[in-house]
Protein backbone atom coordinates (compact mmCIF):
# COMPACT_ATOMS: atom_id res chain seq x y z
CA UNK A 1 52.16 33.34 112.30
CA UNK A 2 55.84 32.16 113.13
CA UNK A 3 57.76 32.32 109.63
CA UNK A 4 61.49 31.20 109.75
CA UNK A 5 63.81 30.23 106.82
CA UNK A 6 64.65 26.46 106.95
CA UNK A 7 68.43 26.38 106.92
CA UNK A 8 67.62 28.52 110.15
CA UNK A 9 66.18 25.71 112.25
CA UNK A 10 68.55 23.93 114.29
CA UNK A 11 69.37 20.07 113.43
CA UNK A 12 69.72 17.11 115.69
CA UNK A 13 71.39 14.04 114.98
CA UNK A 14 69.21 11.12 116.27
CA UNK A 15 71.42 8.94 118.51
CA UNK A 16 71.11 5.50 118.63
CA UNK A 17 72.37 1.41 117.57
CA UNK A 18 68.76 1.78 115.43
CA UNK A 19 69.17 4.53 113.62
CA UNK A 20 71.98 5.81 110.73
CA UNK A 21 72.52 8.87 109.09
CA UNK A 22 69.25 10.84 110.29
CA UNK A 23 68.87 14.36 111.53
CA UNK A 24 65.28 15.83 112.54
CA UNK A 25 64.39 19.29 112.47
CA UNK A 26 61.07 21.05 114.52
CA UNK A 27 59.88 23.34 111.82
CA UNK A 28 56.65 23.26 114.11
CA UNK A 29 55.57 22.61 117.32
CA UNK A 30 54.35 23.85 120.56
CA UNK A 31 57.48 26.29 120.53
CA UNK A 32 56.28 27.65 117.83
CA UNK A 33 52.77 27.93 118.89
CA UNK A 34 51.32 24.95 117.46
CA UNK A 35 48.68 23.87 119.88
CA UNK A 36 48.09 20.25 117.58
CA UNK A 37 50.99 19.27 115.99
CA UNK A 38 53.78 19.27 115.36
CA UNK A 39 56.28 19.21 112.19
CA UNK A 40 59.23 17.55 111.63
CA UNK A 41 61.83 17.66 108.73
CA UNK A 42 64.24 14.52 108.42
CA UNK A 43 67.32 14.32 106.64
CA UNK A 44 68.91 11.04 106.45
CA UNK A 45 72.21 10.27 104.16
CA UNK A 46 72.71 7.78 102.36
CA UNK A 47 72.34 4.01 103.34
CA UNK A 48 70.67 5.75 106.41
CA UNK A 49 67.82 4.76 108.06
CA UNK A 50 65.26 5.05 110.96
CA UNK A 51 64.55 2.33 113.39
CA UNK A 52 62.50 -0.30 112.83
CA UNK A 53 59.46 0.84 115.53
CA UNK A 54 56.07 1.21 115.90
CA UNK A 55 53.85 3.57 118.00
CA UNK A 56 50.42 4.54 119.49
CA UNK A 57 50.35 7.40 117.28
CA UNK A 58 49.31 8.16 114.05
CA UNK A 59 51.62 10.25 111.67
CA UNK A 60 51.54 11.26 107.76
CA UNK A 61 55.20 12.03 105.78
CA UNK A 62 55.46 13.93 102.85
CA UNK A 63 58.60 13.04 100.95
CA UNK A 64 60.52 15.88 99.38
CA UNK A 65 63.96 15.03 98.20
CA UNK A 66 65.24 11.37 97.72
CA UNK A 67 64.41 7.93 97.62
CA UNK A 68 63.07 5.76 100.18
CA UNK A 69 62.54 2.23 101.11
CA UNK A 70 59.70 2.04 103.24
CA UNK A 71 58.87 -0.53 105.73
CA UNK A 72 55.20 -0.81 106.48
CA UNK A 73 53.40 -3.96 108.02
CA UNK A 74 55.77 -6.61 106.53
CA UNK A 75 55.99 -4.58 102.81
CA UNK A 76 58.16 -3.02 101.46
CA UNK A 77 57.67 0.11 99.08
CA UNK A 78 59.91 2.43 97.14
CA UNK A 79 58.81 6.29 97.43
CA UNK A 80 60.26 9.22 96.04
CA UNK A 81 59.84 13.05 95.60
CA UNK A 82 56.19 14.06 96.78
CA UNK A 83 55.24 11.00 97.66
CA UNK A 84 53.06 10.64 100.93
CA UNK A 85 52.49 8.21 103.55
CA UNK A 86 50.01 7.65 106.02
CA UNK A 87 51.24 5.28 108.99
CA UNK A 88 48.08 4.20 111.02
CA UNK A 89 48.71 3.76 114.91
CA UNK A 90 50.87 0.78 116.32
CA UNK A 91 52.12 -0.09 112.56
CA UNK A 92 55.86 -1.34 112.04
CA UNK A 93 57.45 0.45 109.88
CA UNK A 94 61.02 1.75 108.76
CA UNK A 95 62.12 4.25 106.34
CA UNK A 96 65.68 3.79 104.63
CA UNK A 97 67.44 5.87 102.28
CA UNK A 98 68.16 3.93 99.10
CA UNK A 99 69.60 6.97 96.89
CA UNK A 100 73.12 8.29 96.34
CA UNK A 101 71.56 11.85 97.72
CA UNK A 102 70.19 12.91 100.83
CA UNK A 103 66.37 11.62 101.12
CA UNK A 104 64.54 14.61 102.85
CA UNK A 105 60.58 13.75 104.21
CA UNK A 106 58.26 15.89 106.32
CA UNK A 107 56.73 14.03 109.45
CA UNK A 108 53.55 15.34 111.04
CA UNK A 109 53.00 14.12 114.44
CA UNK A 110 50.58 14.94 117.07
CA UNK A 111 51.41 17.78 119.66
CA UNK A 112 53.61 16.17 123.08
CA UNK A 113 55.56 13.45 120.67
């Protein structure tokens, strides 16, 4: 079992003329001996957001602190604290933070993305 305190995991700060404000996190992954998936914490600050993208892959969030504005298929929904989403493969979406405090949501993913 591979146990390690949040605040310990080391943050990246997504690069990019798509994306404001956001910072991902592995809390999971093949590094950590997940042979299926892997997890990923966001943090994105205020007025942030993620691009506007879609993918082959499946993936299912878990929002934990904030509020969102999420994107999905040409709709637009407001989420906040333990919500959960379920984005089906090759759907547009976008997630946007549309609260005055940092919106925090867990992205599952599956193992190699």
């Amino acid at each position: 079992m591979h146990v390690l305190p949040f605040e310990d995991i080391q943050g990246k700060a997504i690069e990019s003329d798509e994306v404001e404000g956001v910072t991902m996190r592995v809390a999971a992954g093949p590094d950590q001996g997940a042979p299926n998936f892997t997890m990923r914490v966001f943090t994105v600050k205020p007025g942030g957001h993620t691009p506007h993208h879609h993918h082959p892959y499946e993936h299912e969030i878990f929002f934990h602190q904030g509020t969102a504005e999420v994107f999905y298929e040409g709709e637009t929904k407001r989420i906040g604290p333990g919500g959960v989403a379920y984005v089906a493969p090759d759907a547009d979406h976008q997630i946007r933070n549309i609260g005055d405090d940092d919106l925090v949501f867990v992205c599952v993913v599956p193992k190699g993305i």
